[in-house]
Protein backbone atom coordinates (compact mmCIF):
# COMPACT_ATOMS: atom_id res chain seq x y z
CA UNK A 1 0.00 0.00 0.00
CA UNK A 2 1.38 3.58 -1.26
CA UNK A 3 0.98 5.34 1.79
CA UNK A 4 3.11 8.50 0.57
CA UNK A 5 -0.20 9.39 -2.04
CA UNK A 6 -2.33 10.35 1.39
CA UNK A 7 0.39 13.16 1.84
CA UNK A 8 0.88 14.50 -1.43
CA UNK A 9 -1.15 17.37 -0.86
CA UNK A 10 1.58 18.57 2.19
CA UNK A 11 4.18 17.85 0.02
CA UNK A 12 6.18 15.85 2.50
CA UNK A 13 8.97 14.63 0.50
CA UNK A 14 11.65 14.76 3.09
CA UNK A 15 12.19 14.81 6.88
CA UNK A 16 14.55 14.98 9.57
CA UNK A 17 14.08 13.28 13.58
CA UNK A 18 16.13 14.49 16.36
CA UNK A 19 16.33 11.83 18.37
CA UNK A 20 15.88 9.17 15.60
CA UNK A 21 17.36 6.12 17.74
CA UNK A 22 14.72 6.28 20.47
CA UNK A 23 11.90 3.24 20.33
CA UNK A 24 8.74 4.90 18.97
CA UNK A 25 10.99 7.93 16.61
CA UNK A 26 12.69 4.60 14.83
CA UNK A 27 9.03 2.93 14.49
CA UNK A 28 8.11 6.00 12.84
CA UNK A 29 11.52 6.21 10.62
CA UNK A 30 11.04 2.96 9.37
CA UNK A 31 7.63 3.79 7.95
CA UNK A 32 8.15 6.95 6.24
CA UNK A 33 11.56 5.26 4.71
CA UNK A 34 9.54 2.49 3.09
CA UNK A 35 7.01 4.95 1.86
CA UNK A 36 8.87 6.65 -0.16
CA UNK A 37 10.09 9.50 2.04
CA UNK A 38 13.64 10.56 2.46
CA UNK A 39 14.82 10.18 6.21
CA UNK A 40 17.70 11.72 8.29
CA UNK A 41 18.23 12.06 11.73
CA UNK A 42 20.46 12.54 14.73
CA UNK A 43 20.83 10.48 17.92
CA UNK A 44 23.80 10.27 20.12
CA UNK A 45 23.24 6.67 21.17
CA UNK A 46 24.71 3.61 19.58
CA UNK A 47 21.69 1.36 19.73
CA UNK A 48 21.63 -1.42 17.20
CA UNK A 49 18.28 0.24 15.48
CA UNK A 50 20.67 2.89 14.18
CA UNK A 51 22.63 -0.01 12.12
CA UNK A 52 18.91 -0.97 10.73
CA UNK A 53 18.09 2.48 10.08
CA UNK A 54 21.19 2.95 8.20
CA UNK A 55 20.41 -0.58 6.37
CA UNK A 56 17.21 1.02 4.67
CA UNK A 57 19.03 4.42 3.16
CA UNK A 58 18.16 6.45 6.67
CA UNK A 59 20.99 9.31 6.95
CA UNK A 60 22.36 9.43 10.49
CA UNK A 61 24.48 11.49 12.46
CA UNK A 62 25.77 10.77 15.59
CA UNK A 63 25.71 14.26 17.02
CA UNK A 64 23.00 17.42 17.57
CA UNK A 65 24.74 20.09 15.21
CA UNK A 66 22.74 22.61 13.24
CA UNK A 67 24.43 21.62 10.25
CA UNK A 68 22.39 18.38 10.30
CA UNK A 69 19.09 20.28 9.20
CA UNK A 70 19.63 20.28 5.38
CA UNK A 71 16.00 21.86 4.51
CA UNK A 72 13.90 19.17 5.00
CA UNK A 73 10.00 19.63 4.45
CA UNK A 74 9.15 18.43 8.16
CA UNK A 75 11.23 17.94 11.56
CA UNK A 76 10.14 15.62 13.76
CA UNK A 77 11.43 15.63 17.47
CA UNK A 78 11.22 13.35 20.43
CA UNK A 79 9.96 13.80 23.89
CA UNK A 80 13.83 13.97 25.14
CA UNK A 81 14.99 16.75 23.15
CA UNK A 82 15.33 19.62 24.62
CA UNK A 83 13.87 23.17 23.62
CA UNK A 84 17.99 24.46 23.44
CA UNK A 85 18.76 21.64 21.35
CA UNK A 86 20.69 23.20 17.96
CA UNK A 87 18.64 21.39 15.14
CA UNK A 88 15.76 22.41 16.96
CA UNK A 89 16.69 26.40 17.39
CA UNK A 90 17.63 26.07 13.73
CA UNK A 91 14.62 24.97 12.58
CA UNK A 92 12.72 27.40 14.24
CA UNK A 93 15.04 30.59 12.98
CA UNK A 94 14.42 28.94 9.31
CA UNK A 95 10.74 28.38 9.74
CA UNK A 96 10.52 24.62 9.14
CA UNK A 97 7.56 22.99 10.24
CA UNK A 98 8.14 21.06 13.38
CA UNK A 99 5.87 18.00 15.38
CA UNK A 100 6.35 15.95 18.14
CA UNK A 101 6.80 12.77 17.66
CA UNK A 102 2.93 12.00 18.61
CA UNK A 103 1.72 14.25 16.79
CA UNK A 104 3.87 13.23 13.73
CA UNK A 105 2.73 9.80 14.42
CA UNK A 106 -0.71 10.96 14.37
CA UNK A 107 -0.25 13.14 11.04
CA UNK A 108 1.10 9.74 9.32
CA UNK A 109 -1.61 7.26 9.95
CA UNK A 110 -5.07 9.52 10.25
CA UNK A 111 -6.16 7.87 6.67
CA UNK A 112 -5.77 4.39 8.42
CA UNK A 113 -7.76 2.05 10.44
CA UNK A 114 -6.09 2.22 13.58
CA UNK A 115 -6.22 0.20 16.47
CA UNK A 116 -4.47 1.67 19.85
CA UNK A 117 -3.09 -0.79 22.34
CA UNK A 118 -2.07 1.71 25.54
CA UNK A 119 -2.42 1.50 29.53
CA UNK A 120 0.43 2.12 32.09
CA UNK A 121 1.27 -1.52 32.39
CA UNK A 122 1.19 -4.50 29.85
CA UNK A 123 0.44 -2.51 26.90
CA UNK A 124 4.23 -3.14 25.09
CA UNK A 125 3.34 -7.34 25.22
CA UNK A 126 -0.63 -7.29 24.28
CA UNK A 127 0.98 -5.08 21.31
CA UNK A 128 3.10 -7.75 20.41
CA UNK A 129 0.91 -11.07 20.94
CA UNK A 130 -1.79 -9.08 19.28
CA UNK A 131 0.34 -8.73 16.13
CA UNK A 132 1.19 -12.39 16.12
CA UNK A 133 -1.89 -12.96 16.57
CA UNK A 134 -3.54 -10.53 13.58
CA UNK A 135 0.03 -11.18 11.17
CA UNK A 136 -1.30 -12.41 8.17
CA UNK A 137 -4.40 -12.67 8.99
CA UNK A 138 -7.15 -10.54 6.55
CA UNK A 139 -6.06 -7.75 9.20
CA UNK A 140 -2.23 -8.13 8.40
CA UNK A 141 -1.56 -4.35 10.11
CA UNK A 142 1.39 -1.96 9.93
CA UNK A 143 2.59 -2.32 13.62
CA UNK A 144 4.30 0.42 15.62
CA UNK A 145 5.60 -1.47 18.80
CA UNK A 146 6.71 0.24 21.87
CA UNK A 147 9.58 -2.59 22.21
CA UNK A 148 11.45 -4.43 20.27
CA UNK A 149 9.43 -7.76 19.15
CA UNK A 150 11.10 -11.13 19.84
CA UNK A 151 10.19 -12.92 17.11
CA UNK A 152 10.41 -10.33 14.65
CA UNK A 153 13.92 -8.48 16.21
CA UNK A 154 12.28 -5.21 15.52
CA UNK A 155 9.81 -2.42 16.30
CA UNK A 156 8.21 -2.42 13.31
CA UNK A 157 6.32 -4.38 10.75
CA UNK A 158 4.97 -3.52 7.27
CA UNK A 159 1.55 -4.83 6.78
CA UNK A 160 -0.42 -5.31 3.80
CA UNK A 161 -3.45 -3.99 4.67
CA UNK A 162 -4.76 -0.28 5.94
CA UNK A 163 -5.16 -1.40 9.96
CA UNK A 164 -2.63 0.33 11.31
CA UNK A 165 -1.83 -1.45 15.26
CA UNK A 166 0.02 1.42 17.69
CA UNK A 167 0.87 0.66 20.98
CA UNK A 168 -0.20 4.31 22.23
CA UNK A 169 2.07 6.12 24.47
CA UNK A 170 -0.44 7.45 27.68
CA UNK A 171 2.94 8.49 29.17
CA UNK A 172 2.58 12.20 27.97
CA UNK A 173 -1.21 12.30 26.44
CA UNK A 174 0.49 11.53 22.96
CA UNK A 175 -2.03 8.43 22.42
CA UNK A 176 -5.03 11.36 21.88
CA UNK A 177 -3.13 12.42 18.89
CA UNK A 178 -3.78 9.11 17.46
CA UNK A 179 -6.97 8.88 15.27
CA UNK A 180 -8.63 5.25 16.80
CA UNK A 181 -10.99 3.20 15.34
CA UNK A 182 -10.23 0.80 17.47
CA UNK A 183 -8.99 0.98 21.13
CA UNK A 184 -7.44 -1.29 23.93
CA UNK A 185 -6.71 -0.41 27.38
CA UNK A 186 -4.67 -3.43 29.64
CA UNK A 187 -5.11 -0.78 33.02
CA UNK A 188 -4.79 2.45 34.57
CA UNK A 189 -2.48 3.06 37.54
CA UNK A 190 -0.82 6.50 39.63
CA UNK A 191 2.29 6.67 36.81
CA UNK A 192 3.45 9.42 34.74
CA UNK A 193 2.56 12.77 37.60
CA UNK A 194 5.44 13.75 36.44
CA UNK A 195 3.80 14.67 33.32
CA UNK A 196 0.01 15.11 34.61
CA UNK A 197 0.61 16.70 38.34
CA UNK A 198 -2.58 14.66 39.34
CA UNK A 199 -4.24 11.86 39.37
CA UNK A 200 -7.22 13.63 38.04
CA UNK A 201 -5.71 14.61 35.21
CA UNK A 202 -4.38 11.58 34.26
CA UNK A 203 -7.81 9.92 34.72
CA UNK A 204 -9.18 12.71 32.24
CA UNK A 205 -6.54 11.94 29.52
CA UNK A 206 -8.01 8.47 29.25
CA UNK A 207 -11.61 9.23 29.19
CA UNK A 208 -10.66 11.60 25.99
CA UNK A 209 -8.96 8.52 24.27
CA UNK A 210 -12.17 6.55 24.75
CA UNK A 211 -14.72 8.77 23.90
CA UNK A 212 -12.31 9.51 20.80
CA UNK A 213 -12.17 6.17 20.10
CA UNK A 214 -15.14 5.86 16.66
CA UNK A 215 -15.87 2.25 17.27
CA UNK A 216 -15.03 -0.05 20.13
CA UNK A 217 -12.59 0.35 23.03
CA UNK A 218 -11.67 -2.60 24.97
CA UNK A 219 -10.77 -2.45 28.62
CA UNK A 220 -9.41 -4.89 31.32
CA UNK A 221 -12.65 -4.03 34.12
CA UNK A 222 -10.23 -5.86 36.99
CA UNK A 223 -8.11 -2.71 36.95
CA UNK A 224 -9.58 -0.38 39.46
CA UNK A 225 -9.02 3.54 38.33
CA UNK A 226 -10.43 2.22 34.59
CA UNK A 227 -13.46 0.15 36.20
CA UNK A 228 -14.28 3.67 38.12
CA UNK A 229 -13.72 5.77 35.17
CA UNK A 230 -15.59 3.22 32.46
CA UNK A 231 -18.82 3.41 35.07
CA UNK A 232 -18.84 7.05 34.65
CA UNK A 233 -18.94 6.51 30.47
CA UNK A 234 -21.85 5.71 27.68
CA UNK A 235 -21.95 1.82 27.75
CA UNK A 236 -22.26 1.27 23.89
CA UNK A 237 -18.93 1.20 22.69
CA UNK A 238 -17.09 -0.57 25.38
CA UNK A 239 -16.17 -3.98 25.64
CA UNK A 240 -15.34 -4.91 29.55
CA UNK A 241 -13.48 -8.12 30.21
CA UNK A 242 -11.90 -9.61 33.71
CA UNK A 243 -11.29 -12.64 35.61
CA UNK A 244 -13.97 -14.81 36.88
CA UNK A 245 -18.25 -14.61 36.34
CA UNK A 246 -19.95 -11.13 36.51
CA UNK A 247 -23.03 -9.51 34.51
CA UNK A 248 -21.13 -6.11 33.92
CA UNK A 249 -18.88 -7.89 31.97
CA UNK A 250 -18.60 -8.70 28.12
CA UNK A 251 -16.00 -11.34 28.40
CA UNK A 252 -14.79 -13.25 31.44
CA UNK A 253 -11.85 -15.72 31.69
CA UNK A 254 -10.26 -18.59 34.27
CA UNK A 255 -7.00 -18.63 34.38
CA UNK A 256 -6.15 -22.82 34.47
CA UNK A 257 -2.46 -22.35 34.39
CA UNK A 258 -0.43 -19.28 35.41
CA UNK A 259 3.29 -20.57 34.70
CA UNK A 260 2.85 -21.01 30.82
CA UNK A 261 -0.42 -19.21 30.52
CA UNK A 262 -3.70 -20.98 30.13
CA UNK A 263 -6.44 -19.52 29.66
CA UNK A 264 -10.56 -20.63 29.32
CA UNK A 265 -12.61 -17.28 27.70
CA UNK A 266 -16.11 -17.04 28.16
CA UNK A 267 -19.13 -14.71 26.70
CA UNK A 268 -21.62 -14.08 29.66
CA UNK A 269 -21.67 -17.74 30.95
CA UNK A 270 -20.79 -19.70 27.61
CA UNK A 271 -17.19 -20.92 26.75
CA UNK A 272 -15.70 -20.01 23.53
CA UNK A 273 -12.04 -22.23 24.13
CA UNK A 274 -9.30 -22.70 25.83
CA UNK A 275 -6.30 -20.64 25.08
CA UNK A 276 -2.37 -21.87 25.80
CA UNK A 277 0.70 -19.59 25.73
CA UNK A 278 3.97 -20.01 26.68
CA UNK A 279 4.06 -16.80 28.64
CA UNK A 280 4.72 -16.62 32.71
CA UNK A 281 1.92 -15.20 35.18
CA UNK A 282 -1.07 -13.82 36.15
CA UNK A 283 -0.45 -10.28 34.28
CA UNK A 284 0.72 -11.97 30.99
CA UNK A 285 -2.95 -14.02 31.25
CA UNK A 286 -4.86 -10.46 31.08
CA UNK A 287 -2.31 -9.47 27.79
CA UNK A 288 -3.15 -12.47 26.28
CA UNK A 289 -6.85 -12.62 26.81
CA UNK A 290 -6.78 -8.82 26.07
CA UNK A 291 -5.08 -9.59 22.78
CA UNK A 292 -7.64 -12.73 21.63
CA UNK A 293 -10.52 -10.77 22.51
CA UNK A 294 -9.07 -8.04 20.16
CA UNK A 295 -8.68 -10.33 17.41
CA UNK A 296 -12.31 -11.99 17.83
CA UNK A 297 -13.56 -8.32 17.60
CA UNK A 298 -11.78 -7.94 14.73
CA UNK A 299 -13.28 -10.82 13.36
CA UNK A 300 -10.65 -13.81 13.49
CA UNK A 301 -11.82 -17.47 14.13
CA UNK A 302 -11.35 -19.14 17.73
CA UNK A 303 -9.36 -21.72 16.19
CA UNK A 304 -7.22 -19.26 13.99
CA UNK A 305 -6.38 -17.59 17.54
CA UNK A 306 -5.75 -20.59 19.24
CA UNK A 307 -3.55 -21.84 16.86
CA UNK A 308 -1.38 -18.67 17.05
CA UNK A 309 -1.74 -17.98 20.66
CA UNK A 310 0.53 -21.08 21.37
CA UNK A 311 3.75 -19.47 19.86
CA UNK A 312 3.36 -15.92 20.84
CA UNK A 313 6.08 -14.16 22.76
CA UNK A 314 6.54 -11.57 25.02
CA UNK A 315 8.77 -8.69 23.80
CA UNK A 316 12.76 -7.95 24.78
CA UNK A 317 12.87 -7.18 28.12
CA UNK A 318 9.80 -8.45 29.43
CA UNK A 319 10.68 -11.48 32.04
CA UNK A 320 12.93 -12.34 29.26
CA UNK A 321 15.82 -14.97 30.19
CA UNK A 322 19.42 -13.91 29.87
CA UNK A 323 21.28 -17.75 30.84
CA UNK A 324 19.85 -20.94 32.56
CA UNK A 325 22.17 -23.38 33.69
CA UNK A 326 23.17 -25.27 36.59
CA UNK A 327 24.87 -22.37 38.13
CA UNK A 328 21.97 -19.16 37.76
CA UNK A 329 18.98 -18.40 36.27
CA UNK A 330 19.24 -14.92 35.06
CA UNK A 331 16.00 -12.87 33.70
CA UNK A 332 15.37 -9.42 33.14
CA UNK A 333 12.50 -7.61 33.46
CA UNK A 334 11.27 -3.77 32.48
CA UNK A 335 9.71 -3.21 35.78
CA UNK A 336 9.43 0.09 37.13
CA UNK A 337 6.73 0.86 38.64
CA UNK A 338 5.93 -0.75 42.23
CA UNK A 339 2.61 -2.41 40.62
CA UNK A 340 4.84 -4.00 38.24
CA UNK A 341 7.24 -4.65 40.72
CA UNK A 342 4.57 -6.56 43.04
CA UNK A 343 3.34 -8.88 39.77
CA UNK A 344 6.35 -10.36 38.80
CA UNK A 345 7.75 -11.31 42.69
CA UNK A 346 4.11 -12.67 42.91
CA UNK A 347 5.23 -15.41 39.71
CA UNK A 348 8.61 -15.70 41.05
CA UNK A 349 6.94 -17.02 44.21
CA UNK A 350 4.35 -19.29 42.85
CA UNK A 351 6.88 -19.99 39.16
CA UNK A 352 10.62 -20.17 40.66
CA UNK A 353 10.16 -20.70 44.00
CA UNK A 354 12.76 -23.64 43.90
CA UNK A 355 15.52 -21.26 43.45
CA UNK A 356 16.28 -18.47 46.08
CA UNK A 357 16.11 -14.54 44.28
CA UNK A 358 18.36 -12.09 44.16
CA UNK A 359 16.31 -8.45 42.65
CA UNK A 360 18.77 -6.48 41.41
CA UNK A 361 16.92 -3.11 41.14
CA UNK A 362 17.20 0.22 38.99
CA UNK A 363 14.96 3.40 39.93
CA UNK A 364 13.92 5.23 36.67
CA UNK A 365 13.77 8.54 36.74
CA UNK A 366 13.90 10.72 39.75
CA UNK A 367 10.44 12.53 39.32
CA UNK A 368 9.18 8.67 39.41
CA UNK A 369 11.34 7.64 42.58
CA UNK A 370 9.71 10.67 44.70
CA UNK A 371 6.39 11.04 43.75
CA UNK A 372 5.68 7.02 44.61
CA UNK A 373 8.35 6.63 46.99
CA UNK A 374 6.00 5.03 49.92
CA UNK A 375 5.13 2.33 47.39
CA UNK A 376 8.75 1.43 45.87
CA UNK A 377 9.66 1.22 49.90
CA UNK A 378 6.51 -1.41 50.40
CA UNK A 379 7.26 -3.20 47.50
CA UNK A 380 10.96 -3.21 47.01
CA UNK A 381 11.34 -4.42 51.11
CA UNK A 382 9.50 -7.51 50.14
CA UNK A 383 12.15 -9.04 48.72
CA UNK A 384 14.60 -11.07 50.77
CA UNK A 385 17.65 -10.26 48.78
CA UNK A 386 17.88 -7.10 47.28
CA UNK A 387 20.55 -4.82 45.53
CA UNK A 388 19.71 -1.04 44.48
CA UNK A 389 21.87 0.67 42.39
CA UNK A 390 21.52 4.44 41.73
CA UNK A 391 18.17 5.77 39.79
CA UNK A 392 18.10 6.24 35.99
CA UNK A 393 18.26 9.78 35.62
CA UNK A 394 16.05 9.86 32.17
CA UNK A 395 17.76 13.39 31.15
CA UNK A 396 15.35 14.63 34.51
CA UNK A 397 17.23 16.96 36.85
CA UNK A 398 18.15 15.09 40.23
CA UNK A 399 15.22 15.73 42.90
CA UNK A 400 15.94 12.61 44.97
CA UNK A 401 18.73 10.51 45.67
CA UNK A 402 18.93 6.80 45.80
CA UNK A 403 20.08 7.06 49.49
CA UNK A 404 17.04 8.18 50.98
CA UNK A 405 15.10 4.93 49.15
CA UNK A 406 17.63 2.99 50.18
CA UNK A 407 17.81 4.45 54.18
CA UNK A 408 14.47 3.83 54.02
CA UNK A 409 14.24 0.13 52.64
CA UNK A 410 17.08 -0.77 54.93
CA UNK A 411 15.02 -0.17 58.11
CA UNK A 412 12.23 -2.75 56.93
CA UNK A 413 15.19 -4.63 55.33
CA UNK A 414 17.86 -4.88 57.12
CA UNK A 415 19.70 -7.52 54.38
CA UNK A 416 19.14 -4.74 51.43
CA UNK A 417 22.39 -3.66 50.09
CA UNK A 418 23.56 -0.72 47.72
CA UNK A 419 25.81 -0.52 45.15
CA UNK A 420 27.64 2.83 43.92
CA UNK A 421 29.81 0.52 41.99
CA UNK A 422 28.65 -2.21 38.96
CA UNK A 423 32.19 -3.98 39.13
CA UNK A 424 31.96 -4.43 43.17
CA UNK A 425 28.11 -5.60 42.80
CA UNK A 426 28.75 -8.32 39.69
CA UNK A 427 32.03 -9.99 42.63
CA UNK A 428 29.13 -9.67 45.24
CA UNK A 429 27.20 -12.02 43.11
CA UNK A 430 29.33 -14.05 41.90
CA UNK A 431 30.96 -15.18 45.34
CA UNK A 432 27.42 -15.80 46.07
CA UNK A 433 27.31 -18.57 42.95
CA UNK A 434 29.95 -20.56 44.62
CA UNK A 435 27.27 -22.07 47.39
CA UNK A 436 24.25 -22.96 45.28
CA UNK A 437 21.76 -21.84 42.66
CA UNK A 438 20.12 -18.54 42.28
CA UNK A 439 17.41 -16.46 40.23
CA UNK A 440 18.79 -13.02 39.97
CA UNK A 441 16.14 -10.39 38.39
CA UNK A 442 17.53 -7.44 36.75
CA UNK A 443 14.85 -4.97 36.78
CA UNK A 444 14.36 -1.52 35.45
CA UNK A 445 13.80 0.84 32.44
CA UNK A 446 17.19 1.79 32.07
CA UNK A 447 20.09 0.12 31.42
CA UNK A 448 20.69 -2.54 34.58
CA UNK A 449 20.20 -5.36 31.31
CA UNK A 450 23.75 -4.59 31.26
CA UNK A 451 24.74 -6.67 34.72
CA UNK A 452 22.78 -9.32 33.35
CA UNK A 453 24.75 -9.55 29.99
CA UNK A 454 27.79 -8.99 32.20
CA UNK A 455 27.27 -11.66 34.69
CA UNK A 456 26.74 -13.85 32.30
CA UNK A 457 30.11 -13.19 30.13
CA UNK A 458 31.72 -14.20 33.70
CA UNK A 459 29.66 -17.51 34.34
């Protein structure tokens, strides 16, 4: 499909992304590349998706200069540039027209059929085993992921149809740029005040998106801010689904195996099938039930799900393990937020309870760290052994320091220990090998994957 004819009229022939390495500005790249739209950008990071970038005929540079900006017809920037950035102060003296990455994203795929996977937990894997799921299918969308796909080593596909899937970023109200026919919301928790100040205003961002939302929004009724906020909506449009019998929802499911995810779906009272992944826990169940009632909307056969559902995987990053042998089990996990936290010790307790866990734990972002610092101390205490290293700054000015979470974990949990240093915390853990076997979590949104990859080089 020549997407590049919807945009004749703008005359977008070439553009430029500062920031072009980050997850959702690559997505983007990627699709205006293959339609037909010279790319350049700038990105100071080294990440692999630069190489791929480069592969397709993007033009990168690997600093912010003004000299990058070469007249393109549109700049697009992401939500970590900053307002003194050169390009950016260029662009602006020369007149260029500029978007944010949402809106850009918006701009690009209003002529589409979009569906909108978003929620501030789970929505980066039901975007992913939805699009296993829906590849190939009649639907066969264009898929912006918010993480990089394990089976396809990328966060992007070209499909052949004009469904567009977007895992919609709630994180700074950029998912209301997004034209939805089609919606999905996995939850709604206290994230992101940064952004929003309030609760209230958060709440309010998500009651545009479904009343914006032309045909159908989906939305997991077990989470309790969206089960308040859906109560308050017209009924017509939305599809509720949660664990267990009741009349207020559309969908109900039993979970019949939480280690490699089983699921039974019902409608009111009547069983449709039983649904098997491969997928760990009680929070992947609601993605993956989330994602097959998606695709029965969207009109695929329960036996064309169930046949897919069976080799669908989780994205990079998500409980994803690093080694397995006889000495460690190493996974790492994109946990960040204390809800997330509390899920995944919940399936290391009933999944890997054989083995005794080390979390090795990175705040992200400092605005994050203070504003639910009560809850990371609640949570984070919990576990037996745990190591903190210092936050994940995020390009946010330092508010907080790692010391006073730590001070105050260490009075509920006295065995917590802190680590300034990366080299002294990978010898703590390895002298710690020598006795028996261990799971050791690396969790975070930053870059503790690192210790992970590390430890394993030394096992």
């Amino acid at each position: 499909m020549e997407f590049y004819k919807m945009f004749n009229k703008r005359k977008i022939k070439s553009v430029h992304m500062i920031g072009i390495g980050g997850i959702g500005m690559s997505s983007l790249a990627f699709f205006l590349k293959l339609n037909n739209i010279e790319v350049s950008g700038s990105d100071i990071g080294q990440d692999p998706i630069i190489k791929k970038l480069k592969k397709i005929g993007c033009t990168i540079y690997g600093l912010h200069s003004s000299e990058n900006i070469k007249n393109p017809d549109l700049i697009i920037y992401s939500s970590a540039i900053k307002e003194n950035n050169p390009e950016l102060i260029i662009a602006k003296k020369n007149k260029i027209s500029i978007l944010k990455r949402g809106k850009a994203l918006g701009l690009f795929t209003n002529k589409m059929k979009n569906i909108t996977i978003t929620g501030c937990h789970g929505k980066s894997t039901t975007t992913s085993i939805s699009n296993f799921i829906l590849n190939k299918s009649h639907i066969d969308p264009t898929t912006f992921f918010g993480a990089e796909d394990k089976i396809l080593r990328s966060n992007f596909y070209f499909g052949k149809s004009k469904f567009c899937l977007i895992e919609g970023d709630e994180s700074d109200n950029s998912f209301n740029e997004i034209d939805s026919e089609i919606s999905l919301i996995t939850n709604i928790d206290n994230d992101h005040l940064d952004f929003y100040k309030d609760e209230k205003k958060l709440i309010s961002a998500f009651k545009k998106f479904i009343i914006n939302t032309k045909r159908k929004c989906i939305v997991n009724n077990d989470s309790p801010m969206l089960n308040k906020l859906v109560k308050t909506l017209p009924q017509q449009k939305i599809i509720k689904f949660g664990k267990g019998f009741s009349k207020y929802n559309d969908y109900s499911f039993e979970i019949l195996n939480n280690k490699y995810s089983k699921v039974q779906i019902f409608i009111k009272d009547k069983s449709i099938g039983i649904f098997n992944s491969k997928l760990y826990g009680d929070y992947n169940c609601y993605n993956l039930v989330a994602s097959i009632i998606l695709a029965l909307e969207l009109g695929l056969t329960v036996k064309k799900i169930q046949n897919k559902t069976i080799n669908c995987k989780a994205p990079i990053r998500r409980f994803e393990t690093i080694l397995n042998n006889k000495f460690v089990t190493i996974i790492d996990d994109y946990a960040h937020h204390p809800t997330a936290i509390r899920a995944v010790r919940e399936n290391i307790k009933k999944n890997f309870s054989k083995n005794e866990a080390i979390l090795i734990f990175q705040p992200h972002r400092f605005s994050r760290t203070k504003i639910l610092l009560n809850d990371f101390i609640k949570e984070l205490s919990k576990w037996e052994n745990l190591y903190l290293v210092d936050i994940y700054s995020a390009f946010e000015k330092k508010n907080i320091s790692v010391e006073t979470l730590f001070n105050k974990i260490k009075k509920k949990n006295p065995k917590a220990l802190f680590f300034q240093n990366k080299e002294k915390l990978l010898n703590k853990i390895s002298s710690k090998l020598i006795y028996k076997k261990y799971t050791i979590l690396t969790m975070g949104a930053g870059d503790i994957r690192d210790v992970g990859i590390q430890l394993k080089k030394r096992i």
